[in-house]
Protein backbone atom coordinates (compact mmCIF):
# COMPACT_ATOMS: atom_id res chain seq x y z
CA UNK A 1 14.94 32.71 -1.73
CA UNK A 2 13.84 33.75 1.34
CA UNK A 3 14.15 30.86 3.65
CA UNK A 4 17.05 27.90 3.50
CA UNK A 5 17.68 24.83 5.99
CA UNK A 6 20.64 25.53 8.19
CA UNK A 7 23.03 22.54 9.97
CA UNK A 8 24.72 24.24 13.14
CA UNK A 9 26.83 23.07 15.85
CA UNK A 10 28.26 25.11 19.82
CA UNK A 11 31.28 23.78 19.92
CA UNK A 12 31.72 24.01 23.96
CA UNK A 13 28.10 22.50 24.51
CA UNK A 14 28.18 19.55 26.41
CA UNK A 15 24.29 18.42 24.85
CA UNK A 16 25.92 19.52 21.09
CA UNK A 17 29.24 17.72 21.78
CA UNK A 18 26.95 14.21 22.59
CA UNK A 19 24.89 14.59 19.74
CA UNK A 20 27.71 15.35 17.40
CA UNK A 21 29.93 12.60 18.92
CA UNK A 22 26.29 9.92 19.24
CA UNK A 23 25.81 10.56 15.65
CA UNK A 24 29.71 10.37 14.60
CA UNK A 25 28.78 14.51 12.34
CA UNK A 26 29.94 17.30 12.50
CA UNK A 27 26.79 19.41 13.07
CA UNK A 28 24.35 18.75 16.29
CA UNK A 29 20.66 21.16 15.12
CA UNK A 30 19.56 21.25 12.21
CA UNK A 31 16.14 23.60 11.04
CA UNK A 32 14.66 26.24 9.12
CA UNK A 33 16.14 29.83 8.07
CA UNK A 34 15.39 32.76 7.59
CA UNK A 35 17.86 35.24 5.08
CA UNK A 36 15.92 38.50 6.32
CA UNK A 37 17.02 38.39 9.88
CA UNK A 38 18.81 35.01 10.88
CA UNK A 39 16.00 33.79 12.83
CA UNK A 40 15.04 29.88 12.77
CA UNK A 41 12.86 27.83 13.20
CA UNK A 42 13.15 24.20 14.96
CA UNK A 43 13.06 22.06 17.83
CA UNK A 44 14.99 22.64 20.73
CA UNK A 45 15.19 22.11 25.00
CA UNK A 46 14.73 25.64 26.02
CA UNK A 47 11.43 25.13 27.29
CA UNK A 48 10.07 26.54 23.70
CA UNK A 49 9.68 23.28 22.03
CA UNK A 50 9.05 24.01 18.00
CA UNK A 51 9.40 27.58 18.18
CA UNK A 52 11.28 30.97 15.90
CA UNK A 53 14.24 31.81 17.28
CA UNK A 54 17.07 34.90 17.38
CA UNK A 55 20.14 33.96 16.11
CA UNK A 56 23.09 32.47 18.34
CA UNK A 57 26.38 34.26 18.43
CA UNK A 58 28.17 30.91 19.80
CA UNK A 59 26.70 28.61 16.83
CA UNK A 60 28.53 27.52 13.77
CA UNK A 61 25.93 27.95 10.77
CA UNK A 62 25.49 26.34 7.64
CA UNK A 63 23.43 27.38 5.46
CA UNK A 64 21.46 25.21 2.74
CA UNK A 65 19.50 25.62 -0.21
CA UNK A 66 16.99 23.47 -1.02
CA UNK A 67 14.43 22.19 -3.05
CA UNK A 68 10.79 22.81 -1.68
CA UNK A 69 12.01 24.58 1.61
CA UNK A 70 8.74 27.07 1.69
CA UNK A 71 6.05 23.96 1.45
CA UNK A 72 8.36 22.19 3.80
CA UNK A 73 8.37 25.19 6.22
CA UNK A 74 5.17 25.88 5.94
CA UNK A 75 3.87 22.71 7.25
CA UNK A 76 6.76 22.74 9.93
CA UNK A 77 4.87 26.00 11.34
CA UNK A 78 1.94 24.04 11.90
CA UNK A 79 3.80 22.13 14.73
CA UNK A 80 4.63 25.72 16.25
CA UNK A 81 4.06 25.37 20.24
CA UNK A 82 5.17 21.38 20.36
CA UNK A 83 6.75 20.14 22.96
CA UNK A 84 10.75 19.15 22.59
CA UNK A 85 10.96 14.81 22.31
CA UNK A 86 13.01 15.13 25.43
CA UNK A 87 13.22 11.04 25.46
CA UNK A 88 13.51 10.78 21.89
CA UNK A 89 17.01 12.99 22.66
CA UNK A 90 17.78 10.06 25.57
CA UNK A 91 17.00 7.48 23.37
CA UNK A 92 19.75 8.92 20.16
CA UNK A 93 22.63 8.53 22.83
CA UNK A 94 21.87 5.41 23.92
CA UNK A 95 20.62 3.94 20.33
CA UNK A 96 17.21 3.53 20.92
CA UNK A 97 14.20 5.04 18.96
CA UNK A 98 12.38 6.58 22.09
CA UNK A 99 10.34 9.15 19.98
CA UNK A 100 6.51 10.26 21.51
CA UNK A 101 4.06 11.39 19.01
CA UNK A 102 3.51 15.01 18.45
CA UNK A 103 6.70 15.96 20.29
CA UNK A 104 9.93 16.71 18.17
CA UNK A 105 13.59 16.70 18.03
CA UNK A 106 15.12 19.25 15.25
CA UNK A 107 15.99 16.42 12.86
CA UNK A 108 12.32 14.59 13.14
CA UNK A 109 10.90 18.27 12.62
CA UNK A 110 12.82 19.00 8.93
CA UNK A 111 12.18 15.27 7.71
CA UNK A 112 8.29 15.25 8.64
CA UNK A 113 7.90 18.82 7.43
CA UNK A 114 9.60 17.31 4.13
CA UNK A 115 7.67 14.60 4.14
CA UNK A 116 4.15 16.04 4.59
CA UNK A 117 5.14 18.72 2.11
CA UNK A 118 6.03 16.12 -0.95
């Protein structure tokens, strides 16, 4: 397999620490990986939106196989370039559904790619 979904947490982040405390787990991103060369793929607030990205020496990593992780990637890639749901992020701490279309937040990413792909 050459791709898996990945849970991962930075354990002195102050955004990670809200999210994990918000949703009461233990990991804060969640995403797509790759098991040539670490990168993934997801949504995220550094100004990338849905983008690839290197791994991160501070994260905690799980690792996941899965059941139809290629067909679900491969529709996540065609949301490359998207803008990061920054008020879908506001709206999870304060337990509201804030979302805006075509924008994403890593867990919104994996279950539409999922869903498209079934």
């Amino acid at each position: 397999m050459d791709y898996c979904l990945f849970l991962s947490t930075v354990e002195l982040d102050p955004v990670s620490a809200a999210i994990r405390l918000r949703t009461e787990c233990d990991w804060s991103h969640v995403g797509f990986y790759r098991m040539a060369d670490s990168w993934t793929f997801s949504a995220m607030s550094d100004g990338q939106g849905v983008a690839w990205r290197p791994p991160n020496p501070r994260a905690k990593v799980l690792r996941l196989s899965v059941q139809g992780i290629e067909a679900a990637l491969s529709k996540a890639l065609i949301q490359a370039g998207k803008p990061y749901d920054e008020l879908d992020i506001v709206g999870l701490a304060v337990g509201e559904n804030w979302a805006v279309a075509n924008h994403f937040i890593c867990s919104t990413l994996v279950v539409w790619a999922f869903q498209q792909a079934n």
